[in-house]
Protein backbone atom coordinates (compact mmCIF):
# COMPACT_ATOMS: atom_id res chain seq x y z
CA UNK A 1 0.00 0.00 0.00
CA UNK A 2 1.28 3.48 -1.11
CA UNK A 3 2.37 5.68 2.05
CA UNK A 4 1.71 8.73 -0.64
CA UNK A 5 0.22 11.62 1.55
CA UNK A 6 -3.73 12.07 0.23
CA UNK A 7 -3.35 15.89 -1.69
CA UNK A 8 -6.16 17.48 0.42
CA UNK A 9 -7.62 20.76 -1.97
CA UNK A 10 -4.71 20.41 -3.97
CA UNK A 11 -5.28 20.68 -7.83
CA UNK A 12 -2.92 17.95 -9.37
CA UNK A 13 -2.72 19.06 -12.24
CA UNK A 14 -0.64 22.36 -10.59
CA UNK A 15 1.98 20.68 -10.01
CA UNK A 16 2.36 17.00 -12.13
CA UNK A 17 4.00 17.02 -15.73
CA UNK A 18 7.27 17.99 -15.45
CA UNK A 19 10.24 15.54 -16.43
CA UNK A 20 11.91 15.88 -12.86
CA UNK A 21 8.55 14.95 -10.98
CA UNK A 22 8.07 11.71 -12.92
CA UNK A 23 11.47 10.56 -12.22
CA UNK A 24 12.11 11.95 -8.71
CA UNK A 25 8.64 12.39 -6.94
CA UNK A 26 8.08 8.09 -7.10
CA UNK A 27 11.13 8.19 -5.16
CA UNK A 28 9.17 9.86 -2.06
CA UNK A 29 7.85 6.17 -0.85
CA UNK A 30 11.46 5.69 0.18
CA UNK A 31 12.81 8.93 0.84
CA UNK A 32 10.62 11.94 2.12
CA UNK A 33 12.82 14.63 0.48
CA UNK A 34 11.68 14.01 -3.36
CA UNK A 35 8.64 15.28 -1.84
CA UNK A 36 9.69 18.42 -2.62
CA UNK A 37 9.47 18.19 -5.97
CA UNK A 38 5.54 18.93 -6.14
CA UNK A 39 6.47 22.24 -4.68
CA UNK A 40 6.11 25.42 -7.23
CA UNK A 41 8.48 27.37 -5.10
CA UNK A 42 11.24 24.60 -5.46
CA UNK A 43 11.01 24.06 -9.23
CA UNK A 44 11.25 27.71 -9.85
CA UNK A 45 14.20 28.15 -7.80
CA UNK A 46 15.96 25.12 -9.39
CA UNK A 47 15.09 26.48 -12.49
CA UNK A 48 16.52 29.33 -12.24
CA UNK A 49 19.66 27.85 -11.26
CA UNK A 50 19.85 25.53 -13.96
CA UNK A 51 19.38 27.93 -16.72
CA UNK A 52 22.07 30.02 -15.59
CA UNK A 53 24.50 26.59 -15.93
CA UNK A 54 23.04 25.72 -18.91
CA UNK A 55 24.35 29.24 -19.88
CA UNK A 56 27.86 28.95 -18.12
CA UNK A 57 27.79 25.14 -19.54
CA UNK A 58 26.83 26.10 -23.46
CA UNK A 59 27.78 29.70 -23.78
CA UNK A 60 31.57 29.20 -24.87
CA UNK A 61 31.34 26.51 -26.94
CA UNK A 62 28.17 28.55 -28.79
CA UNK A 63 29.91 32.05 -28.76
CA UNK A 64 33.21 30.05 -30.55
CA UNK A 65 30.94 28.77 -32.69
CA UNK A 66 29.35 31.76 -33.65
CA UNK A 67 32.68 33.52 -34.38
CA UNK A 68 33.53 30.60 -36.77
CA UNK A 69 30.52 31.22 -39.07
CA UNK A 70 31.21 34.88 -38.94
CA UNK A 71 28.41 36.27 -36.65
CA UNK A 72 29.76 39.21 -35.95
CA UNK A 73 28.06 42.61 -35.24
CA UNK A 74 27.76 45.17 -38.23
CA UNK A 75 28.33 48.76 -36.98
CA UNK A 76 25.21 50.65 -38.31
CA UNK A 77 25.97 54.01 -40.13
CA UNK A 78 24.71 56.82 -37.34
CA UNK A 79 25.44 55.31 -34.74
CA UNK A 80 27.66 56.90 -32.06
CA UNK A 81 31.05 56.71 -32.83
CA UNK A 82 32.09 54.58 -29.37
CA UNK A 83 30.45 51.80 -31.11
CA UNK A 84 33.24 51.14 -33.81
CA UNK A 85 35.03 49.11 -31.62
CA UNK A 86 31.99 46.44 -30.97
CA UNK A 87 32.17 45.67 -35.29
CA UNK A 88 32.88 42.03 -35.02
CA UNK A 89 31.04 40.46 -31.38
CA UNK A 90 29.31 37.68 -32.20
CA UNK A 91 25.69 38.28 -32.57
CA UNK A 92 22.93 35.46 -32.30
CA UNK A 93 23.31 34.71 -28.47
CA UNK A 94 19.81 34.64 -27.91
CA UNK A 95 20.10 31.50 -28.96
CA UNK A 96 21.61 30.93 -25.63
CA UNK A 97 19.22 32.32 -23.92
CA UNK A 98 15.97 30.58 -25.78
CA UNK A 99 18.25 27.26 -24.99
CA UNK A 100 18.66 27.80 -21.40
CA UNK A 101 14.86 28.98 -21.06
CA UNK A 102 13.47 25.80 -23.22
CA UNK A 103 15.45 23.40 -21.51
CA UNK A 104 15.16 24.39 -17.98
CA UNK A 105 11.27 24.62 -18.19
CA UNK A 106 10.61 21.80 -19.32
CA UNK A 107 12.98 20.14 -16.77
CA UNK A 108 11.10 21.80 -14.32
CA UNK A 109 7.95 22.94 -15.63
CA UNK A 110 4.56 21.83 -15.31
CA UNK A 111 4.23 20.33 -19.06
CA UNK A 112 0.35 19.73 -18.85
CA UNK A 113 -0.24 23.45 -17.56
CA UNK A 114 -1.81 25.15 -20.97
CA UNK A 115 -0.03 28.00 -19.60
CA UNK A 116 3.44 26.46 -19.73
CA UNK A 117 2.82 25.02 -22.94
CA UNK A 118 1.43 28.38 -24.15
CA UNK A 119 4.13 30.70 -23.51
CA UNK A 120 6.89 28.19 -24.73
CA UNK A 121 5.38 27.90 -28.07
CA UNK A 122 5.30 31.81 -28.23
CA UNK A 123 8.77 32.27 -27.14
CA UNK A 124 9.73 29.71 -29.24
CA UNK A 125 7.83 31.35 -32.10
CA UNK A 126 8.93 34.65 -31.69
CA UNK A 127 13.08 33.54 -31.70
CA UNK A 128 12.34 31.65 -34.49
CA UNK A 129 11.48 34.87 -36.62
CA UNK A 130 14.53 36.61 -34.52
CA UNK A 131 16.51 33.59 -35.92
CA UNK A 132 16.02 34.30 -39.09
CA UNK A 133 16.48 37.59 -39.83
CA UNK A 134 19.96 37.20 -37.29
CA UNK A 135 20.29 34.44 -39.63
CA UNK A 136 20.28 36.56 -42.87
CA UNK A 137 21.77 39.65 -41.74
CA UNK A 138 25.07 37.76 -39.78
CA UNK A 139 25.47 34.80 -41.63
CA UNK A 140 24.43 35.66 -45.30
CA UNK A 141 25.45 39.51 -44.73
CA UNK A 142 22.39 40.34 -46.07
CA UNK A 143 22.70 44.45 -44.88
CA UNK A 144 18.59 44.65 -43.74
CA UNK A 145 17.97 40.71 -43.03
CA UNK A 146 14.10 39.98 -43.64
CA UNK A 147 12.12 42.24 -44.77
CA UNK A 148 10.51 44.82 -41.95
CA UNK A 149 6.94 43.57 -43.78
CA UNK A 150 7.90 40.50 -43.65
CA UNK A 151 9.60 40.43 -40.00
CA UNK A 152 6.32 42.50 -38.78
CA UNK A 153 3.83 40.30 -40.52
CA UNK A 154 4.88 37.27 -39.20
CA UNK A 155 5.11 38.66 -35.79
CA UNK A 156 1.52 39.85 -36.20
CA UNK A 157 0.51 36.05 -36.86
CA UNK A 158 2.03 34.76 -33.85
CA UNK A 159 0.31 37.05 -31.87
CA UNK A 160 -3.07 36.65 -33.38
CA UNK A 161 -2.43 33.13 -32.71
CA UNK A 162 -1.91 33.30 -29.09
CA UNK A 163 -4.42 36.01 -28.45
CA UNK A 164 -7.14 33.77 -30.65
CA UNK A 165 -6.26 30.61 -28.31
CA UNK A 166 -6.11 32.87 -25.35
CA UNK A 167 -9.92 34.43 -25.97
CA UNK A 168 -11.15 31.26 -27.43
CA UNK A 169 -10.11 28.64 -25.25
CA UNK A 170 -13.24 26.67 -24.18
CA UNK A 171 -12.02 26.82 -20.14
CA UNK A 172 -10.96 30.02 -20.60
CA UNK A 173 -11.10 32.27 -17.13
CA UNK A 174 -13.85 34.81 -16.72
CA UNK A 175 -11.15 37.12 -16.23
CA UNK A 176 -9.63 36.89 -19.98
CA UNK A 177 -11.11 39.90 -21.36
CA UNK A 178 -11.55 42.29 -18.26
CA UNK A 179 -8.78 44.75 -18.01
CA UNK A 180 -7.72 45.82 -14.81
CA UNK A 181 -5.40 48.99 -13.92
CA UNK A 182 -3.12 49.50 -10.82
CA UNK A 183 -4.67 51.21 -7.72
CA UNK A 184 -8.14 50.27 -8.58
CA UNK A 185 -9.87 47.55 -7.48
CA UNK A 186 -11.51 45.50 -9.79
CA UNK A 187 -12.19 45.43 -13.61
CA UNK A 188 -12.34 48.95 -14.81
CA UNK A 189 -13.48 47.28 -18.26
CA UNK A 190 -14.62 44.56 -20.23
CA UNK A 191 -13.16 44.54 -23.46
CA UNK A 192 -14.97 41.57 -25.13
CA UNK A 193 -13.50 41.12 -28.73
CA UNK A 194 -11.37 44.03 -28.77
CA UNK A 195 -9.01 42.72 -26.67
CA UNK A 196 -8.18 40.69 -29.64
CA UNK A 197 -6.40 43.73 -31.11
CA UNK A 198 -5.00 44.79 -27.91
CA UNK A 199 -3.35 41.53 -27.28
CA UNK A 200 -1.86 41.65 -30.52
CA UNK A 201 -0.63 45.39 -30.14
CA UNK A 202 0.80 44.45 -26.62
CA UNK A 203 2.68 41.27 -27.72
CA UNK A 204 4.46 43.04 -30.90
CA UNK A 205 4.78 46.29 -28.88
CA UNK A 206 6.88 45.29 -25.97
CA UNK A 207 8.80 42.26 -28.46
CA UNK A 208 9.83 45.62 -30.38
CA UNK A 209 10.47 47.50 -27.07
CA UNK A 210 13.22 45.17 -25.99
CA UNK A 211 14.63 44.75 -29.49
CA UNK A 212 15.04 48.73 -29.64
CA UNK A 213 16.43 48.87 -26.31
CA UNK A 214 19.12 46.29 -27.01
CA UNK A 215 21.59 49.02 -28.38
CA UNK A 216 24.34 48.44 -25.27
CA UNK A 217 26.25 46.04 -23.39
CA UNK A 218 24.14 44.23 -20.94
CA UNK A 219 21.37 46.54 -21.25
CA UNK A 220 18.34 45.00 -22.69
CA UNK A 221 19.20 42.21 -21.16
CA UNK A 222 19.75 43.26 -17.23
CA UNK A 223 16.28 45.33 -17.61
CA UNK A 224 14.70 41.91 -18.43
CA UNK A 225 16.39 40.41 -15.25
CA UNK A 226 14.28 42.74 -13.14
CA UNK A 227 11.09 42.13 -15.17
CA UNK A 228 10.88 38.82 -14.90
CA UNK A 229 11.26 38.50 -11.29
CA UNK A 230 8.84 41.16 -11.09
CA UNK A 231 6.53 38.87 -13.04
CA UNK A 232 7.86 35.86 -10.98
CA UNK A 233 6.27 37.38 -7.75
CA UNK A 234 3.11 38.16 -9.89
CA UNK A 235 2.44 34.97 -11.22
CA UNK A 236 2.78 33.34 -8.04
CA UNK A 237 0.28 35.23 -6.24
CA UNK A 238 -2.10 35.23 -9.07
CA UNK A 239 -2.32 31.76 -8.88
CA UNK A 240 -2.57 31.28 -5.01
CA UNK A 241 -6.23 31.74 -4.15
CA UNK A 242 -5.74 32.76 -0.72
CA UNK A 243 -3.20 35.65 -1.34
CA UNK A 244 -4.92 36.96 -3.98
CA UNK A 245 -8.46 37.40 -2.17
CA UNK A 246 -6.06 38.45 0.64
CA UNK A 247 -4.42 41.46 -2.46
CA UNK A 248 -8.02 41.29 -3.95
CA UNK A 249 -6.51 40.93 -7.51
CA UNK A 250 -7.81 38.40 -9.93
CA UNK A 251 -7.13 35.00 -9.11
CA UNK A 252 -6.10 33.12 -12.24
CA UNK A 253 -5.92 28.96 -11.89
CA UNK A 254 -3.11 27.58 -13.31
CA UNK A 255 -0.92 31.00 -13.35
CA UNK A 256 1.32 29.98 -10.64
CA UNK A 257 3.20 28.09 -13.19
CA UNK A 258 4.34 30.39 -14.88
CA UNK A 259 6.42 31.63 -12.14
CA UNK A 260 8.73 28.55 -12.89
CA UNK A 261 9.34 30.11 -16.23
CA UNK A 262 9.82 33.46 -15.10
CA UNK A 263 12.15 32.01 -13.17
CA UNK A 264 13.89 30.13 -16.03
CA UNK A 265 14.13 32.86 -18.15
CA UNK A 266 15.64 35.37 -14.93
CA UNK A 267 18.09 32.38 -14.58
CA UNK A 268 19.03 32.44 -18.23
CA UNK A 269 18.76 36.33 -18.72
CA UNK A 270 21.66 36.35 -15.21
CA UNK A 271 23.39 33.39 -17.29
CA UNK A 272 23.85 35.60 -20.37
CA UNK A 273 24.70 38.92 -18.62
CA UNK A 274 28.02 37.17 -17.88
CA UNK A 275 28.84 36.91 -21.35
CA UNK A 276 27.14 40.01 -22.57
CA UNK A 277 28.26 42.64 -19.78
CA UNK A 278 30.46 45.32 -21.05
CA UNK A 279 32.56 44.90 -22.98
CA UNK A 280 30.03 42.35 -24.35
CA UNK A 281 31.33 39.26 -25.62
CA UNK A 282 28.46 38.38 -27.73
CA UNK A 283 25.21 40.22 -28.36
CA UNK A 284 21.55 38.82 -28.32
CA UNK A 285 20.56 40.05 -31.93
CA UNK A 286 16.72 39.52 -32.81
CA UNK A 287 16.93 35.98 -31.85
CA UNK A 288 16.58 37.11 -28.25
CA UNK A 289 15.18 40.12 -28.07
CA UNK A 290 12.25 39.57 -29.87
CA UNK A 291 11.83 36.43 -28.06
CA UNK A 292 12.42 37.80 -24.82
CA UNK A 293 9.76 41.07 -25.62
CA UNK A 294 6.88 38.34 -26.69
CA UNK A 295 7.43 35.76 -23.66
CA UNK A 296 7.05 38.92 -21.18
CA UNK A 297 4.07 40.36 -23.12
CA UNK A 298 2.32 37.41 -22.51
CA UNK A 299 2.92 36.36 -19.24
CA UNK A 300 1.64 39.97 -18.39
CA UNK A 301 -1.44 38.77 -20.55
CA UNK A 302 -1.96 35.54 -18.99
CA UNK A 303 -1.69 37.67 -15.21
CA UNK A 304 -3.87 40.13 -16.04
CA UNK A 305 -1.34 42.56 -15.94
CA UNK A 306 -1.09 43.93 -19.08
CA UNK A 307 -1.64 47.82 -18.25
CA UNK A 308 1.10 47.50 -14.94
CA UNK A 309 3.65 46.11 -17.96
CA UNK A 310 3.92 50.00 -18.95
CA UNK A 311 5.20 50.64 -15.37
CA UNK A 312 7.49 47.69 -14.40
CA UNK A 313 8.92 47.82 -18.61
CA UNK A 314 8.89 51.52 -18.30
CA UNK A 315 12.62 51.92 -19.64
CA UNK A 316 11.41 49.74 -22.41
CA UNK A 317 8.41 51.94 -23.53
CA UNK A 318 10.40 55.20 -22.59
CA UNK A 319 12.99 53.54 -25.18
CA UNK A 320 10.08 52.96 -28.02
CA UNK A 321 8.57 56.30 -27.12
CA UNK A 322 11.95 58.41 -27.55
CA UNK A 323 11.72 56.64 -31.38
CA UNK A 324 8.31 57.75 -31.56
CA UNK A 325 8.48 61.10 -31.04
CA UNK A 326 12.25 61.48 -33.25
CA UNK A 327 10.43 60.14 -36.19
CA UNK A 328 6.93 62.49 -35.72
CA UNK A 329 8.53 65.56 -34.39
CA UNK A 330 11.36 64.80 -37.70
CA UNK A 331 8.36 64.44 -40.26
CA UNK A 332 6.46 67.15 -38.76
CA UNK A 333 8.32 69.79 -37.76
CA UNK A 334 11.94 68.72 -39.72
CA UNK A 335 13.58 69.06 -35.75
CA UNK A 336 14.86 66.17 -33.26
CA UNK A 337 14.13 66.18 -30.27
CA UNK A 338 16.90 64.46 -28.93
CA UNK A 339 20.38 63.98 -29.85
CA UNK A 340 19.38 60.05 -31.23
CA UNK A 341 17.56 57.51 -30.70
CA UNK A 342 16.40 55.08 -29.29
CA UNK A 343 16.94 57.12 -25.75
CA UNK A 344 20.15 55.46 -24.73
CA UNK A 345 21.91 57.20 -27.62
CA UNK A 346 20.84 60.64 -26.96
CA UNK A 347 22.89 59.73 -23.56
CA UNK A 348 25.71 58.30 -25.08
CA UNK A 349 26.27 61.55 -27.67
CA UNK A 350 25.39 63.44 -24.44
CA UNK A 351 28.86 62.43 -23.53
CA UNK A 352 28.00 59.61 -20.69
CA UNK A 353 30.06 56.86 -20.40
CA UNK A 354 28.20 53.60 -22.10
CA UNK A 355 28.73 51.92 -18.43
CA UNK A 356 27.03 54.83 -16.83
CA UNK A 357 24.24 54.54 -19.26
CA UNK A 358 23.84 50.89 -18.64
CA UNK A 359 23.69 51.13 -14.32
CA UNK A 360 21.78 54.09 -14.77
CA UNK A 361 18.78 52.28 -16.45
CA UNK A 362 19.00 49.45 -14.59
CA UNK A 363 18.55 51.47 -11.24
CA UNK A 364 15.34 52.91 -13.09
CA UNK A 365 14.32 49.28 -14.06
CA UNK A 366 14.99 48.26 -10.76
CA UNK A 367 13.09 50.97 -8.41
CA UNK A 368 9.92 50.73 -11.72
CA UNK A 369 10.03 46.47 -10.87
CA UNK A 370 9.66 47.62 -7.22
CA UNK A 371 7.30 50.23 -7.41
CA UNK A 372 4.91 47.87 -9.78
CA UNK A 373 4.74 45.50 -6.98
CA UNK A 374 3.77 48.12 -4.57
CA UNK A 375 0.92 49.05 -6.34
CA UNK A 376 -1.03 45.11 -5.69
CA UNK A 377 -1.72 46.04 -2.12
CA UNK A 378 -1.92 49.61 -2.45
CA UNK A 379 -5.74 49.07 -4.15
């Protein structure tokens, strides 16, 4: 007879499906410590460890092999001088990144959760296109790589895919289309089919944001560290019942899974940072910025915390806006209104150092991560 504790109000299916419980967890008959396996707060913490080795383990051999097939970065023409000396870093390390990611969630993911399987296809989707236009541009020295239609179109079907799935799903939460806003409790709006369209916008936005704000060494990347634990902490108390009638924010089944991914891709996003702090040794091209922009976008989605993504990405969509209003004020008015951009050049031909630059924004990533979280009980 099995001395397997009876799971008392515990949803199985929160916690069965990944490839470490079905090895491990039939273990816990004989020793009580595989137990912990079932556990959402383990997994994500191994997780994150294990993308970051996956990253120490496969980032050397993958940057050497990068260099060999001639990868390297192509200084644009206006950009600030400094950057002459980067011609030649191997671009494409977001292949890292999706590797470490992919492989540690679905070591330690939940692999039944639609969630998990949701947001892996997406990323997956999303470096793909990255992939290819990396691909073209670094490889085949094609000077513009796909073709912006092309790139955006195909962008535009992954997201319609996801947000179609998302809004049609047959046990899809009552929560899906209701939009919510920070200090306010409750839905502030139902958005019924348009938030078909907004999904879409959000998904391409923010993949764009972080592919715009990739310009420097470690930058795009250490602003995603802080986002994703941001999102960790979200996740996990969207998908605890208790805390969240506690916070009185939506409670989302299933959710708390995706804290394991969050997880994965902080440990992976800390993983590359070693290689890609200045002076980077390899860049993230397309392949994982694009990737990394969609995976957040929808794990904000899947939260319901699509509107607080403007405040906890806010160096991201300060980055996007900066190109915004250089290309309207340009066409409109024939002046700039700063130096270059996106943002972090106007700082750079400002005359700040690039490392400046890069702590700088991370300390306004960091204290926008924290004051995002403030705003769940402050509601």
């Amino acid at each position: 007879m099995s001395t397997k504790p009876r799971m008392v109000g515990v949803d199985r299916s929160t916690w069965e499906g990944n490839l470490f419980y079905h090895f491990l967890y039939p273990l816990y008959d004989k020793f009580f410590a595989f137990n912990v396996f079932r556990y959402i707060t383990f997994r994500s913490a191994y997780a994150t460890i294990t993308a970051l080795l996956i990253c120490f383990l496969f980032g050397p051999p993958l940057v050497k092999i990068m260099r060999q097939l001639g990868t390297g970065e192509q200084v644009r023409e206006y950009t600030p001088s400094t950057h002459e000396k980067k011609a030649g870093t191997p671009s494409m390390g977001g292949i890292i990144i999706l590797l470490a990611i992919l492989a540690s969630s679905i070591l330690w993911g939940n692999l039944s959760n639609r969630y998990t399987i949701l947001v892996l296809t997406s990323t997956f989707g999303y470096g793909v296109i990255g992939f290819l236009d990396d691909y073209l541009k670094f490889v085949k020295k094609s000077s513009k790589g796909l073709h912006a239609r092309f790139k955006l179109i195909t962008q535009l079907v992954i997201s319609a895919a996801v947000t179609l799935y998302i809004y049609f799903e047959p046990g899809r939460s009552a929560e899906t289309t209701l939009l919510y806003v920070p200090f306010v409790t409750g839905p502030i709006v139902d958005m019924s089919f348009l938030y078909i369209p907004f999904g879409m916008l959000l998904l391409v936005g923010f993949s764009n944001a972080v592919n715009l704000t990739d310009g420097l060494d470690g930058l795009a990347i250490g602003l995603i560290i802080f986002v994703a634990a941001a999102y960790a902490g979200l996740s996990y108390l969207t998908g605890h019942v208790k805390i969240a009638e506690y916070l009185r924010i939506p409670y989302i089944p299933d959710s708390a899974e995706l804290t394991v991914f969050c997880m994965s891709l902080l440990g992976a996003g800390v993983g590359f940072l070693w290689f890609n702090a200045h002076p980077a040794e390899v860049f993230m091209g397309d392949t994982g910025s694009l990737s990394l922009g969609g995976a957040i976008g929808l794990v904000a989605m899947l939260v319901k915390k699509e509107i607080l993504l403007l405040l906890i990405g806010g160096v991201f969509i300060a980055e996007t806006l900066s190109v915004i209003i250089q290309v309207v004020s340009y066409k409109l008015f024939k002046k700039r209104v700063f130096l270059m951009s996106p943002l972090h050049h106007h700082f750079e031909l400002k005359g700040w150092p690039e490392s400046k630059i890069i702590v700088r924004f991370w300390i306004a990533g960091a204290m926008l991560a924290l004051v995002a979280l403030s705003t769940i009980k402050i509601q």
